[in-house]
N, C-alpha and C. Protein backbone atom coordinates (compact mmCIF):
# COMPACT_ATOMS: atom_id res chain seq x y z
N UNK A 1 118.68 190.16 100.84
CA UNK A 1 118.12 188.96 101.46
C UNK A 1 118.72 187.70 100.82
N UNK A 2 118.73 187.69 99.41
CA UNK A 2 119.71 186.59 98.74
C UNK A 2 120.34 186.13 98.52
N UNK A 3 121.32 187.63 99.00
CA UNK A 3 122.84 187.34 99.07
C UNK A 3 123.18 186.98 100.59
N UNK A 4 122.15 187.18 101.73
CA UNK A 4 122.74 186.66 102.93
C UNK A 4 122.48 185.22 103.40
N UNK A 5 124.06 184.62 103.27
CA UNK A 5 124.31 183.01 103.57
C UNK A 5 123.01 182.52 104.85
N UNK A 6 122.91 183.82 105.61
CA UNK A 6 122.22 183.27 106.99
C UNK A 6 120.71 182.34 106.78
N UNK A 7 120.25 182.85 105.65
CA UNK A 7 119.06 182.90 105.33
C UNK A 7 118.81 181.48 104.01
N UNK A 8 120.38 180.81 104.04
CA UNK A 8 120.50 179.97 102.56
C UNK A 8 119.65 178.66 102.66
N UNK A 9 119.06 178.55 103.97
CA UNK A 9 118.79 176.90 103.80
C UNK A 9 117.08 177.12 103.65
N UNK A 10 116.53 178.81 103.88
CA UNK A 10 115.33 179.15 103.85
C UNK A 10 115.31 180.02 102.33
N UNK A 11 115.74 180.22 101.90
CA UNK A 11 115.66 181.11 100.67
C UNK A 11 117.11 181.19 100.39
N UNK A 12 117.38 181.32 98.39
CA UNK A 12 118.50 181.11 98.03
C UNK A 12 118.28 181.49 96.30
N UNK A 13 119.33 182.46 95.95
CA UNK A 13 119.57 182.57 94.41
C UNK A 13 119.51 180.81 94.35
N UNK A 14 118.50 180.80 93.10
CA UNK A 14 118.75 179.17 92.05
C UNK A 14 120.36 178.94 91.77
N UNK A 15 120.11 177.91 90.99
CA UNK A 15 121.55 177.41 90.92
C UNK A 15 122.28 178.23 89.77
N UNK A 16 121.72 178.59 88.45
CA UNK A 16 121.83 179.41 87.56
C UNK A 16 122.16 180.86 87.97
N UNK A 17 121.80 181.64 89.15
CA UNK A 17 121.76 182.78 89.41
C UNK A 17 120.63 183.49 88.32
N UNK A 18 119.54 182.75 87.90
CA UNK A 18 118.44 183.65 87.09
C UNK A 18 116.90 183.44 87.49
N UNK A 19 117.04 182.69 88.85
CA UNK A 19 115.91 182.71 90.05
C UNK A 19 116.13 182.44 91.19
N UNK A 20 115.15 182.57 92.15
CA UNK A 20 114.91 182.18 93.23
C UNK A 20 114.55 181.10 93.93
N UNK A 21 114.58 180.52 95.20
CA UNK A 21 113.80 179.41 95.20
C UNK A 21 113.64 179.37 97.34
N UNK A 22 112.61 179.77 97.75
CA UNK A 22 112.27 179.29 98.80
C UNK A 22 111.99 178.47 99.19
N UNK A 23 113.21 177.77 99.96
CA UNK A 23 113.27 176.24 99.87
C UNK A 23 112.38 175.29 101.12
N UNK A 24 112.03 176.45 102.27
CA UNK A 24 111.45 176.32 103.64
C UNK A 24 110.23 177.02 103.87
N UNK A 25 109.05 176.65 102.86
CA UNK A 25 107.75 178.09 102.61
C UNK A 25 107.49 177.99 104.52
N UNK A 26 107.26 177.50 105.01
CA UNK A 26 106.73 177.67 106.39
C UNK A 26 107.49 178.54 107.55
N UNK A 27 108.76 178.29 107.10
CA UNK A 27 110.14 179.19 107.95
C UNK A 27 110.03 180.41 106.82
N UNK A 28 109.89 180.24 105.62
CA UNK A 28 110.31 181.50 105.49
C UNK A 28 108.59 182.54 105.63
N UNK A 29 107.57 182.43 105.63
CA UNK A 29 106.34 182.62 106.13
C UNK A 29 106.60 183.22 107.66
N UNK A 30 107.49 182.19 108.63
CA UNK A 30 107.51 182.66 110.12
C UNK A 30 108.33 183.92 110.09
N UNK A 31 109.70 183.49 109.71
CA UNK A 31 110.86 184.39 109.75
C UNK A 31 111.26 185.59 108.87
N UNK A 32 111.22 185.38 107.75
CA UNK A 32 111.58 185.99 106.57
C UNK A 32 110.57 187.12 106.23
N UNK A 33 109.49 187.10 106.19
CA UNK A 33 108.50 187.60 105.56
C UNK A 33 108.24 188.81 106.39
N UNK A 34 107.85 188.83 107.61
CA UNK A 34 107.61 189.64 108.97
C UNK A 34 108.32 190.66 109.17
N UNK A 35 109.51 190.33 108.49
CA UNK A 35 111.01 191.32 108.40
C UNK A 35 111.10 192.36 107.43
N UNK A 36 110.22 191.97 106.20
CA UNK A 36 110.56 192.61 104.89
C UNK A 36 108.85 193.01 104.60
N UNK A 37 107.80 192.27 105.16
CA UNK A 37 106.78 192.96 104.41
C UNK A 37 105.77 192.90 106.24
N UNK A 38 104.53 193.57 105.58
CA UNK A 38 103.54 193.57 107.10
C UNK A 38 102.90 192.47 106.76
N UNK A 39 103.19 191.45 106.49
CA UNK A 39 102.82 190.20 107.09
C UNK A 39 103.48 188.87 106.83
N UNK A 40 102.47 187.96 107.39
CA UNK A 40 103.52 186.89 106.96
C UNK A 40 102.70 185.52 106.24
N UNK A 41 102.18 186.07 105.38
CA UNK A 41 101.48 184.91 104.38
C UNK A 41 102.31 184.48 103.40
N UNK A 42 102.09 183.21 102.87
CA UNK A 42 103.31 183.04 101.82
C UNK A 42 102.12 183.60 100.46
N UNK A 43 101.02 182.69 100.33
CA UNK A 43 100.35 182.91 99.45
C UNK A 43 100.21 184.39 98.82
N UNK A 44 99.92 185.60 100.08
CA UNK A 44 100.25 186.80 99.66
C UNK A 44 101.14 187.02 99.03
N UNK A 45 102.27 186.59 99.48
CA UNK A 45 103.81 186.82 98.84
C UNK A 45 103.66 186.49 97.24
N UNK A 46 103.22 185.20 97.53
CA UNK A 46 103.54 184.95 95.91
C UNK A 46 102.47 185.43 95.11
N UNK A 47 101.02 186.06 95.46
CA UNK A 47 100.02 187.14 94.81
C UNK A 47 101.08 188.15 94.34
N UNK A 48 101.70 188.99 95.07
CA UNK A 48 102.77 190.16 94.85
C UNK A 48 103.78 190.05 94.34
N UNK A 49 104.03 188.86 94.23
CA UNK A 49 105.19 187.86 92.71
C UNK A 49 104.96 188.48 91.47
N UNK A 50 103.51 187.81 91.26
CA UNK A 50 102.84 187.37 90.31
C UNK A 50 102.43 188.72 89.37
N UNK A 51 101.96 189.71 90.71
CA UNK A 51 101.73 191.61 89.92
C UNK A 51 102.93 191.92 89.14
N UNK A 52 104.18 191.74 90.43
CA UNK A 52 105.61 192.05 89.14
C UNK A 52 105.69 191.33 88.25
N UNK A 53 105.18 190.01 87.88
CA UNK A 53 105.50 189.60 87.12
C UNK A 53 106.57 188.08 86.85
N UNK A 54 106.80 187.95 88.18
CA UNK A 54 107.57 186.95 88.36
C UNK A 54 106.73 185.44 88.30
N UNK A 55 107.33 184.26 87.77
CA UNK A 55 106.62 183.44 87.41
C UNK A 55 107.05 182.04 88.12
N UNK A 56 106.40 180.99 88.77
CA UNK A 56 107.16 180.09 89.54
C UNK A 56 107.60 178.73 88.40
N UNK A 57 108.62 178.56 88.60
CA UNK A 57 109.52 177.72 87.37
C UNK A 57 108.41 176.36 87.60
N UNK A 58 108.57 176.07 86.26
CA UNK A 58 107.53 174.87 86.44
C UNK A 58 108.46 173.72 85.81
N UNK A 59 109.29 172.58 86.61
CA UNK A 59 109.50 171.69 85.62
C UNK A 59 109.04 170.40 85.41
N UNK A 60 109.50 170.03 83.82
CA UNK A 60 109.02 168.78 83.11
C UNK A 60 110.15 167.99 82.67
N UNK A 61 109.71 166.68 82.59
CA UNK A 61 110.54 165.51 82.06
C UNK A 61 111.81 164.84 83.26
N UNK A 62 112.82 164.80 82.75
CA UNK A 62 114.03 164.67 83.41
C UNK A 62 114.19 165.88 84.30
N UNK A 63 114.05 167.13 84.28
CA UNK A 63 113.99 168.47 84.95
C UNK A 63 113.30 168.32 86.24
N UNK A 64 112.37 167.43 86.14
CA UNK A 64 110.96 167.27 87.08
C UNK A 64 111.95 167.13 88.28
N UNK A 65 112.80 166.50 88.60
CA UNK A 65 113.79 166.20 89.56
C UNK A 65 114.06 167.49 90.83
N UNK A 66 112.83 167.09 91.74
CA UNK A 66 113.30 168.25 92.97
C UNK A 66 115.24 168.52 93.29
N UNK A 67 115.48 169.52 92.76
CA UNK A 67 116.99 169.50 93.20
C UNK A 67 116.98 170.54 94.34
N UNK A 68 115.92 171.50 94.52
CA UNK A 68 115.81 171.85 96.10
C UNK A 68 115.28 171.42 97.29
N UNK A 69 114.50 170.30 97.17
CA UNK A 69 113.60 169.91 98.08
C UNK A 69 112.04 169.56 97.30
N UNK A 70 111.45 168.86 97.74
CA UNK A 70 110.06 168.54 97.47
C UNK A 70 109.12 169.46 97.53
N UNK A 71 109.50 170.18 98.97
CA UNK A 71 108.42 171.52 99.32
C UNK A 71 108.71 173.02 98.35
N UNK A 72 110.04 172.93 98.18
CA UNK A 72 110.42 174.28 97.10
C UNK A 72 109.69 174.81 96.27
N UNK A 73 109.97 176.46 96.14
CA UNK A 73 109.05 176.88 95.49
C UNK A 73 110.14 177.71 94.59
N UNK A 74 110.61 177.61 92.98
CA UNK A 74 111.27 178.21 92.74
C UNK A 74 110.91 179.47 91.38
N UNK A 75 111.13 180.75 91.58
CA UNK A 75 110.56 182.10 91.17
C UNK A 75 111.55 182.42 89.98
N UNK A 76 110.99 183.16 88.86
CA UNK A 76 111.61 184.05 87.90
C UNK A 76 110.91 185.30 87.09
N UNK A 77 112.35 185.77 87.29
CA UNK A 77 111.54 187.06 86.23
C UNK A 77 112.66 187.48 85.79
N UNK A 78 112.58 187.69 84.17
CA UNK A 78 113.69 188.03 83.20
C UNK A 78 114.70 188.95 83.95
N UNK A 79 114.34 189.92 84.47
CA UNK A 79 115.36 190.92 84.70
C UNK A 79 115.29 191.11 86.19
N UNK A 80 115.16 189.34 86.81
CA UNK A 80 116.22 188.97 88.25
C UNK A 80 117.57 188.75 87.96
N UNK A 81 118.28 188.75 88.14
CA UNK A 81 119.39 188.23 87.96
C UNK A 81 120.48 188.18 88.65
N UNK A 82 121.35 187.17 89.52
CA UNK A 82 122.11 187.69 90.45
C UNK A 82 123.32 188.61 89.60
N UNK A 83 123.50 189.61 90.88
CA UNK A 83 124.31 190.83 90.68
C UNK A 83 124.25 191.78 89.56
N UNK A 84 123.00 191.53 89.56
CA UNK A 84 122.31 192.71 88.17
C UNK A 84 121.70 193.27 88.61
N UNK A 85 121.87 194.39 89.64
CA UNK A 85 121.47 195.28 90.11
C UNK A 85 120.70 196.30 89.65
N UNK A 86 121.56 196.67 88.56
CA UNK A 86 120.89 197.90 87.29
C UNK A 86 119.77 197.40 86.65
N UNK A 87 119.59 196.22 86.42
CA UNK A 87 118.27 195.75 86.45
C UNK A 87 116.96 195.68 86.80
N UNK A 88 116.76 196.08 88.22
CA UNK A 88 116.17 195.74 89.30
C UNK A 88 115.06 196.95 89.06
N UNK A 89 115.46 197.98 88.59
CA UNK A 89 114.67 199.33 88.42
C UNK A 89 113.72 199.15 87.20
N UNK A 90 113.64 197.60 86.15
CA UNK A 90 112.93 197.61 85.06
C UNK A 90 112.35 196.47 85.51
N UNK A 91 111.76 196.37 86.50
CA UNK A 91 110.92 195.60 87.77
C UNK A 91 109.82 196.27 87.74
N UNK A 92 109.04 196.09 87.37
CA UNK A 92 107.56 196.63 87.69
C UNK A 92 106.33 196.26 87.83
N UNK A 93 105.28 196.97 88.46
CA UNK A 93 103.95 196.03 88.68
C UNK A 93 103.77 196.77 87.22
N UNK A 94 102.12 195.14 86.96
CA UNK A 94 102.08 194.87 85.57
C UNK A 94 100.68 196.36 85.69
């Protein structure tokens, strides 16, 4: 899903490649979600974040600076990582 460009202006590897960031919660709620899970709540979504363990980046100071958008919502968890695949299996609910 992250790696497909189609989907970049609604969801997108961060700039780092060590999160996520759904940049369109309402498109990706319509479109995105319906496709990959049985429903299409965002709030759910990010409940089922939160079990694995993934945490939504919170920034401060100079950082505070929306560099995706105002509405963005941007996600991490240590062992996301783009093209760290082998990773992905030490993903687990808590």
């Amino acid at each position: 899903l992250l790696e497909d460009e189609r989907h970049a202006l609604i969801v997108s590897w961060g700039v780092s490649g060590d999160s996520f960031v759904v940049k369109d919660q309402s498109e990706f709620a319509k479109s995105i979600l319906p496709m990959h899970f049985k429903h299409s709540n965002f709030a759910s979504f990010v409940r089922q974040l939160n079990k694995y363990d993934f945490h939504k980046v919170k920034r401060s100071g100079e950082d505070n600076a929306p560099i995706y958008g105002e509405q963005a919502w941007e996600f991490r968890h240590p062992m996301f990582l783009r093209k760290r695949y082998d990773l992905l299996e030490s993903i687990r609910r808590k």
